[in-house]
PDB file of N, CA and C in Angstrom:
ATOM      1  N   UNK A   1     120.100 100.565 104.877  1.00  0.00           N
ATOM      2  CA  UNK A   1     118.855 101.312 104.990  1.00  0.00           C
ATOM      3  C   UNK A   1     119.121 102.773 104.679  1.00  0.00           C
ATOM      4  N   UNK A   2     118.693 103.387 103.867  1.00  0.00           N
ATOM      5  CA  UNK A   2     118.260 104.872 103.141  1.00  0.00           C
ATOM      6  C   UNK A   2     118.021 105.524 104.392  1.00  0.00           C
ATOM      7  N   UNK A   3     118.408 106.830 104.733  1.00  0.00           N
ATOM      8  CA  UNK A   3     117.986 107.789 105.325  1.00  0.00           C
ATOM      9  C   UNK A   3     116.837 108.653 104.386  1.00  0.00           C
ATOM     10  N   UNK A   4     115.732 109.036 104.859  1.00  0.00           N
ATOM     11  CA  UNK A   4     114.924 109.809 104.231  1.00  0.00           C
ATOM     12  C   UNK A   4     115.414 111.111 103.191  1.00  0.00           C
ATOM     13  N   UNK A   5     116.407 111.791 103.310  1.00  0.00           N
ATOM     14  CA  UNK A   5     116.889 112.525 102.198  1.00  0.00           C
ATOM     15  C   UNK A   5     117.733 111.875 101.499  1.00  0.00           C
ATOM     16  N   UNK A   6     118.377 110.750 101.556  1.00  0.00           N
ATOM     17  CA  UNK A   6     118.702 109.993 100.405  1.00  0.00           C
ATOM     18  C   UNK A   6     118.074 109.566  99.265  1.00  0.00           C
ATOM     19  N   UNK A   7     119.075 109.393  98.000  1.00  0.00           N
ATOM     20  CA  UNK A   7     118.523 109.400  96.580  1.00  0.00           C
ATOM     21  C   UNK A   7     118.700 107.688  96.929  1.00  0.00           C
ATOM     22  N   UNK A   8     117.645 106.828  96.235  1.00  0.00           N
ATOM     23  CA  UNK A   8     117.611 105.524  96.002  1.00  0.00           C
ATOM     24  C   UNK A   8     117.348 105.299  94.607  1.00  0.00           C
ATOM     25  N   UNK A   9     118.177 104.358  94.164  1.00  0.00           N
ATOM     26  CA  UNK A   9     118.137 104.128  92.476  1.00  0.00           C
ATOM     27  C   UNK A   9     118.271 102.722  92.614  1.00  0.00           C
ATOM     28  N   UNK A  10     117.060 102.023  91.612  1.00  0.00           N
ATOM     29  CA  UNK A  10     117.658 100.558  91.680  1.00  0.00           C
ATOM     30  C   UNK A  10     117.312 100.237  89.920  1.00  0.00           C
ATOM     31  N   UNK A  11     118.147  99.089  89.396  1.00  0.00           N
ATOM     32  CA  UNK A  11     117.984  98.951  88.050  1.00  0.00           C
ATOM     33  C   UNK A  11     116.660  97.710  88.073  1.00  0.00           C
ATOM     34  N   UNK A  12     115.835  97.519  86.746  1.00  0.00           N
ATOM     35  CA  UNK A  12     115.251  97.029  86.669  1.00  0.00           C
ATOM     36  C   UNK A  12     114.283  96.313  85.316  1.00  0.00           C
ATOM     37  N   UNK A  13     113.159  95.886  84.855  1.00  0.00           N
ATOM     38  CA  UNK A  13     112.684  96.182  83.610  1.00  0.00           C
ATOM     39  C   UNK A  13     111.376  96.497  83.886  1.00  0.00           C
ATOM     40  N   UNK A  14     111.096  98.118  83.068  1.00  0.00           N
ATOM     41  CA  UNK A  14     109.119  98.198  83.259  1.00  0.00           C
ATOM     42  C   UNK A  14     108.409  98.022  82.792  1.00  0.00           C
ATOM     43  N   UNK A  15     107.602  97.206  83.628  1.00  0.00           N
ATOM     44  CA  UNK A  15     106.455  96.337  82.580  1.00  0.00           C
ATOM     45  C   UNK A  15     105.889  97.339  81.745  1.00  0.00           C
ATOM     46  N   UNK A  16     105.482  98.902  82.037  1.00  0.00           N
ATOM     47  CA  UNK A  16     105.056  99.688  81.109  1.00  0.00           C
ATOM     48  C   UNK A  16     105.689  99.535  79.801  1.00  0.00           C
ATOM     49  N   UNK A  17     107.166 100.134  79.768  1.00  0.00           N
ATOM     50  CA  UNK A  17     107.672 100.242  78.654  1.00  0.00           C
ATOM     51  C   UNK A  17     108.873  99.240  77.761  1.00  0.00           C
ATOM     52  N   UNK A  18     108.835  97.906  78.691  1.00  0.00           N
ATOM     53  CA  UNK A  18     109.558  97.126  78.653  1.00  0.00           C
ATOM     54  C   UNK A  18     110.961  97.179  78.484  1.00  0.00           C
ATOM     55  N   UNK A  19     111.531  98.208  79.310  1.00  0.00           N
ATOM     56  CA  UNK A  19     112.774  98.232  79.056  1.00  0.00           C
ATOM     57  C   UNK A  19     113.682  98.355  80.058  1.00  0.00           C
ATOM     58  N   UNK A  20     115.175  97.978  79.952  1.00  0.00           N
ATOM     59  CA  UNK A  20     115.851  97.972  80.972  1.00  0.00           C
ATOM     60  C   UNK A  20     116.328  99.240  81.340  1.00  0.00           C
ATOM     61  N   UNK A  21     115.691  99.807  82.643  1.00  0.00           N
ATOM     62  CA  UNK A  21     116.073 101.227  82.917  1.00  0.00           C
ATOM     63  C   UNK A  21     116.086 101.307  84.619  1.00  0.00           C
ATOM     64  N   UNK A  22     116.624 102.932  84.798  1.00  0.00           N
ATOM     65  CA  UNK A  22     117.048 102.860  86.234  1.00  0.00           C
ATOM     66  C   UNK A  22     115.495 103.210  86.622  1.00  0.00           C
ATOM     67  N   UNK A  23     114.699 103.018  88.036  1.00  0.00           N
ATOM     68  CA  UNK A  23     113.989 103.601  88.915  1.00  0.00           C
ATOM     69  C   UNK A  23     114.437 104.151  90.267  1.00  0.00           C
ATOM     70  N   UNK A  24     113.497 105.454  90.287  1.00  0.00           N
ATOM     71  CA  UNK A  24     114.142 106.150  91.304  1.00  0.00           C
ATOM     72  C   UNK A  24     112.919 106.242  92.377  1.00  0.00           C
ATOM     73  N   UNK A  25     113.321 105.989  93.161  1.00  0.00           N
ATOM     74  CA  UNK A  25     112.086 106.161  94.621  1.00  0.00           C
ATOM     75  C   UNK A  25     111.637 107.453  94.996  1.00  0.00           C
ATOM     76  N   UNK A  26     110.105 107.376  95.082  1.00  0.00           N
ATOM     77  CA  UNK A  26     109.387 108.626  94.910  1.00  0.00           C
ATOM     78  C   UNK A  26     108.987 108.637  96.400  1.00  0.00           C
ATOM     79  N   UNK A  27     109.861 109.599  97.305  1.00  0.00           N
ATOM     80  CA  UNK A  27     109.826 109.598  98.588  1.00  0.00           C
ATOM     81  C   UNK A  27     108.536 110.749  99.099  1.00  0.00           C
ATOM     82  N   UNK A  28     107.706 110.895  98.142  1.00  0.00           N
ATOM     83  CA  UNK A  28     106.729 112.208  98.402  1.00  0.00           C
ATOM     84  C   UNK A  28     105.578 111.280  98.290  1.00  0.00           C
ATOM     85  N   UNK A  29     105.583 110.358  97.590  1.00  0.00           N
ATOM     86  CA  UNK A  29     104.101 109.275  97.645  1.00  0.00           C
ATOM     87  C   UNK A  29     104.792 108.105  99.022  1.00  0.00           C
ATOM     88  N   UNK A  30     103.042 108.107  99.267  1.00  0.00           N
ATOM     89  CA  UNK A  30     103.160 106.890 100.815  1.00  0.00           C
ATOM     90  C   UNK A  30     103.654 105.785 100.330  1.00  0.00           C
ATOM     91  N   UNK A  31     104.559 104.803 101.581  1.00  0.00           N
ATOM     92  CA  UNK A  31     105.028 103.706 100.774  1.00  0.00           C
ATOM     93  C   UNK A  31     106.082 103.619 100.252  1.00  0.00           C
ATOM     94  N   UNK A  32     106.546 102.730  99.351  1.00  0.00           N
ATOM     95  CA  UNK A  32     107.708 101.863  98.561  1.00  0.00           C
ATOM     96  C   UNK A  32     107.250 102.647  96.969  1.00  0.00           C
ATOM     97  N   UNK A  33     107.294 103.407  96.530  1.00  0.00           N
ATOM     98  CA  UNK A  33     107.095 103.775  95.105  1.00  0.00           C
ATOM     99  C   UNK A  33     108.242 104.014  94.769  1.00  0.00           C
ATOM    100  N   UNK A  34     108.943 103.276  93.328  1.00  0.00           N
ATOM    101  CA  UNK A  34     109.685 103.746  92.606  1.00  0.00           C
ATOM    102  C   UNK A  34     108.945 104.348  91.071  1.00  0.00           C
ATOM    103  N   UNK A  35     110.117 104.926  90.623  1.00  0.00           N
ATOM    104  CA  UNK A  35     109.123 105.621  89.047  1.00  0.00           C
ATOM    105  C   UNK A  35     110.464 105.133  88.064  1.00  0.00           C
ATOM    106  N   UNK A  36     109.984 105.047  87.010  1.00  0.00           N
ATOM    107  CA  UNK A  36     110.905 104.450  85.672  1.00  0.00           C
ATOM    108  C   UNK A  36     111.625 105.450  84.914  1.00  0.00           C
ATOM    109  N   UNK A  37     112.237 105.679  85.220  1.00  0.00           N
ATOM    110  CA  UNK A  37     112.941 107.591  83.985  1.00  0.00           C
ATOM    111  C   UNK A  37     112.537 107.420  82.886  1.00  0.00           C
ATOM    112  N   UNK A  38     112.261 106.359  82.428  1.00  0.00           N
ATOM    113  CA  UNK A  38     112.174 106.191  80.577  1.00  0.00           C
ATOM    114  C   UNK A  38     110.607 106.892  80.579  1.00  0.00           C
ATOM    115  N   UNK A  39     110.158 106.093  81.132  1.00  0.00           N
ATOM    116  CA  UNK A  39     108.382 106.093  80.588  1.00  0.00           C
ATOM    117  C   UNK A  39     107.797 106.879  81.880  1.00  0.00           C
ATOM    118  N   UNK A  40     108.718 107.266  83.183  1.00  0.00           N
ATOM    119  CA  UNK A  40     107.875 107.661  84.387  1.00  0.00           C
ATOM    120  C   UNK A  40     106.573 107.050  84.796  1.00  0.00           C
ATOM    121  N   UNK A  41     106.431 106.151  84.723  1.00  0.00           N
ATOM    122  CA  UNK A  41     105.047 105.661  85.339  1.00  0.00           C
ATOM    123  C   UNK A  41     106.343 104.483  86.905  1.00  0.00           C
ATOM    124  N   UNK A  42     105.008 104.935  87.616  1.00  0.00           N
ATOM    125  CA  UNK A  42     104.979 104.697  89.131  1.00  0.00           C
ATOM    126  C   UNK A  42     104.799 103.284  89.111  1.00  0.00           C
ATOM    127  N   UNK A  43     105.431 102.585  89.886  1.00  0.00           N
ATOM    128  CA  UNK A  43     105.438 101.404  90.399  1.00  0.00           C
ATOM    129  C   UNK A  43     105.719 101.130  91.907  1.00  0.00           C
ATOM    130  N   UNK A  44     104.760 100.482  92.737  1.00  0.00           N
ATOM    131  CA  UNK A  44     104.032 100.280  94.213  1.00  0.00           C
ATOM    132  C   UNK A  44     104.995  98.695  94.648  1.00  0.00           C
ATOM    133  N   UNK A  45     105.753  98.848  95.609  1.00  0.00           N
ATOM    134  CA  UNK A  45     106.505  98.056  96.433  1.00  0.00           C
ATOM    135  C   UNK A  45     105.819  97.529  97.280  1.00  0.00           C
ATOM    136  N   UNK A  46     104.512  96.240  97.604  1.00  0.00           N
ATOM    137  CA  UNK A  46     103.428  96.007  98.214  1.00  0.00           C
ATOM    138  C   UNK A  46     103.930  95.331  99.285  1.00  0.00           C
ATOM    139  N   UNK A  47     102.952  95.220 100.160  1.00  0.00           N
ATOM    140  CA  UNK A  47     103.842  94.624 101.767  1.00  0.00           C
ATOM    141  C   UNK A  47     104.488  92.804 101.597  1.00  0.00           C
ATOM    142  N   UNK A  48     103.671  92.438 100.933  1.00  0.00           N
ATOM    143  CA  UNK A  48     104.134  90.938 100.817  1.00  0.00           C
ATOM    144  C   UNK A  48     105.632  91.110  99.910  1.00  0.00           C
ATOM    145  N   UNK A  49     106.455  92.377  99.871  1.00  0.00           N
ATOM    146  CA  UNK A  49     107.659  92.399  99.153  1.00  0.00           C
ATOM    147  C   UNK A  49     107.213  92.500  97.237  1.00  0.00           C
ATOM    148  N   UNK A  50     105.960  92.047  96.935  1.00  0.00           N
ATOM    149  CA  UNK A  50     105.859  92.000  95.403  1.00  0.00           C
ATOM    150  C   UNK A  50     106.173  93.486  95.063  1.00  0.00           C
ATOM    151  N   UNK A  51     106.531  93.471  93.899  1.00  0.00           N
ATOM    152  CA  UNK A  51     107.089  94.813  92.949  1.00  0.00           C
ATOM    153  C   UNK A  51     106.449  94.771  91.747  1.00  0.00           C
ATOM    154  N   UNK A  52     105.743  95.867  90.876  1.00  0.00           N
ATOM    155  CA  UNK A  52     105.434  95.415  89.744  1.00  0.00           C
ATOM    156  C   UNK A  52     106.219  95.475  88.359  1.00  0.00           C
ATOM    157  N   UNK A  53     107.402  95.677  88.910  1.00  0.00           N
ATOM    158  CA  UNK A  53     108.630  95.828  87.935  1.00  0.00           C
ATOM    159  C   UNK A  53     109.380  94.446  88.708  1.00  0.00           C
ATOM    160  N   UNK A  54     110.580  94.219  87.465  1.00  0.00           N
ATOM    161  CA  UNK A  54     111.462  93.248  88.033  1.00  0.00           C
ATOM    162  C   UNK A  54     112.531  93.604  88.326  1.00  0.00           C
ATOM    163  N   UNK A  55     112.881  93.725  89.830  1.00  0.00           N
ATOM    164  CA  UNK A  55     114.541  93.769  89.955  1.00  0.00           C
ATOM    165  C   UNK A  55     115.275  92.997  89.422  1.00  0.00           C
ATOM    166  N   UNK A  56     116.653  93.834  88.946  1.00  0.00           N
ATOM    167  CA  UNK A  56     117.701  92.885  88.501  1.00  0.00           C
ATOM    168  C   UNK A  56     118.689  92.766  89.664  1.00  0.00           C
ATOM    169  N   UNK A  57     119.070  94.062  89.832  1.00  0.00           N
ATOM    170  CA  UNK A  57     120.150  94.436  90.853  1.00  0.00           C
ATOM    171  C   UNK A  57     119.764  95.009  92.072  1.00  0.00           C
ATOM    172  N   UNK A  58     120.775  95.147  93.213  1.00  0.00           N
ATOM    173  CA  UNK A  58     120.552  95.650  94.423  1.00  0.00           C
ATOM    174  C   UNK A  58     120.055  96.981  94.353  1.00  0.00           C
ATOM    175  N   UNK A  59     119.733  98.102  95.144  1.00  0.00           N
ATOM    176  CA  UNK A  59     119.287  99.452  94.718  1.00  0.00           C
ATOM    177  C   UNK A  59     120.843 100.095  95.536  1.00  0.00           C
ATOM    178  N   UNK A  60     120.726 101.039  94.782  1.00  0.00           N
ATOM    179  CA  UNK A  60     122.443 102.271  94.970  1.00  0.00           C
ATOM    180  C   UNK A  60     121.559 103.322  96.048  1.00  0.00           C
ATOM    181  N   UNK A  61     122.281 103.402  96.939  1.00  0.00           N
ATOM    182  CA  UNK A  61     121.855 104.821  97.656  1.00  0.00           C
ATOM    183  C   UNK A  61     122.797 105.543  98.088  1.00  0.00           C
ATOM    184  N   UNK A  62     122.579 106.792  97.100  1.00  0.00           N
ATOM    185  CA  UNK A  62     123.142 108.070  97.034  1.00  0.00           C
ATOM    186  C   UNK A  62     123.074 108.741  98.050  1.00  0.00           C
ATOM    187  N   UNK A  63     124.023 109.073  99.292  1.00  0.00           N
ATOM    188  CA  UNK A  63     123.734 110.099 100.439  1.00  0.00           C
ATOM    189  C   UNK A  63     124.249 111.165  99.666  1.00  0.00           C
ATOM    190  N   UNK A  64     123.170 112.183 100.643  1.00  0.00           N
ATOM    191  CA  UNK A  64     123.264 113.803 100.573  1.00  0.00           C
ATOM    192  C   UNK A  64     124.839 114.495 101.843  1.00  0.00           C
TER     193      UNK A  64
END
């Protein structure tokens, strides 16, 4: 579990831009939001666990 000033990165593919890239969790929006570096569009981590991106891998968390 992430401490709130921790960086969270998890790999994935976005349905926006269809490509395999890292997302980074946008700890300033409410919720589970990660964003895509390639294309930056936001993707919502919904309570039933759905994602609208696909994880591949576990997520890396970077402590401060």
């Amino acid at each position: 579990m992430a401490a709130d000033d921790d960086l969270e990165i998890i790999l994935g593919i976005c349905d926006k831009c269809s490509e395999y890239v890292p997302f980074i969790r946008v700890k300033e929006d409410p919720g589970r939001v990660y964003k895509c570096l390639t294309c930056k569009t936001k993707h919502k981590q919904y309570v039933n666990g759905k994602v609208v991106f696909n994880f591949l891998e576990d997520p890396w968390i970077i402590k401060k």
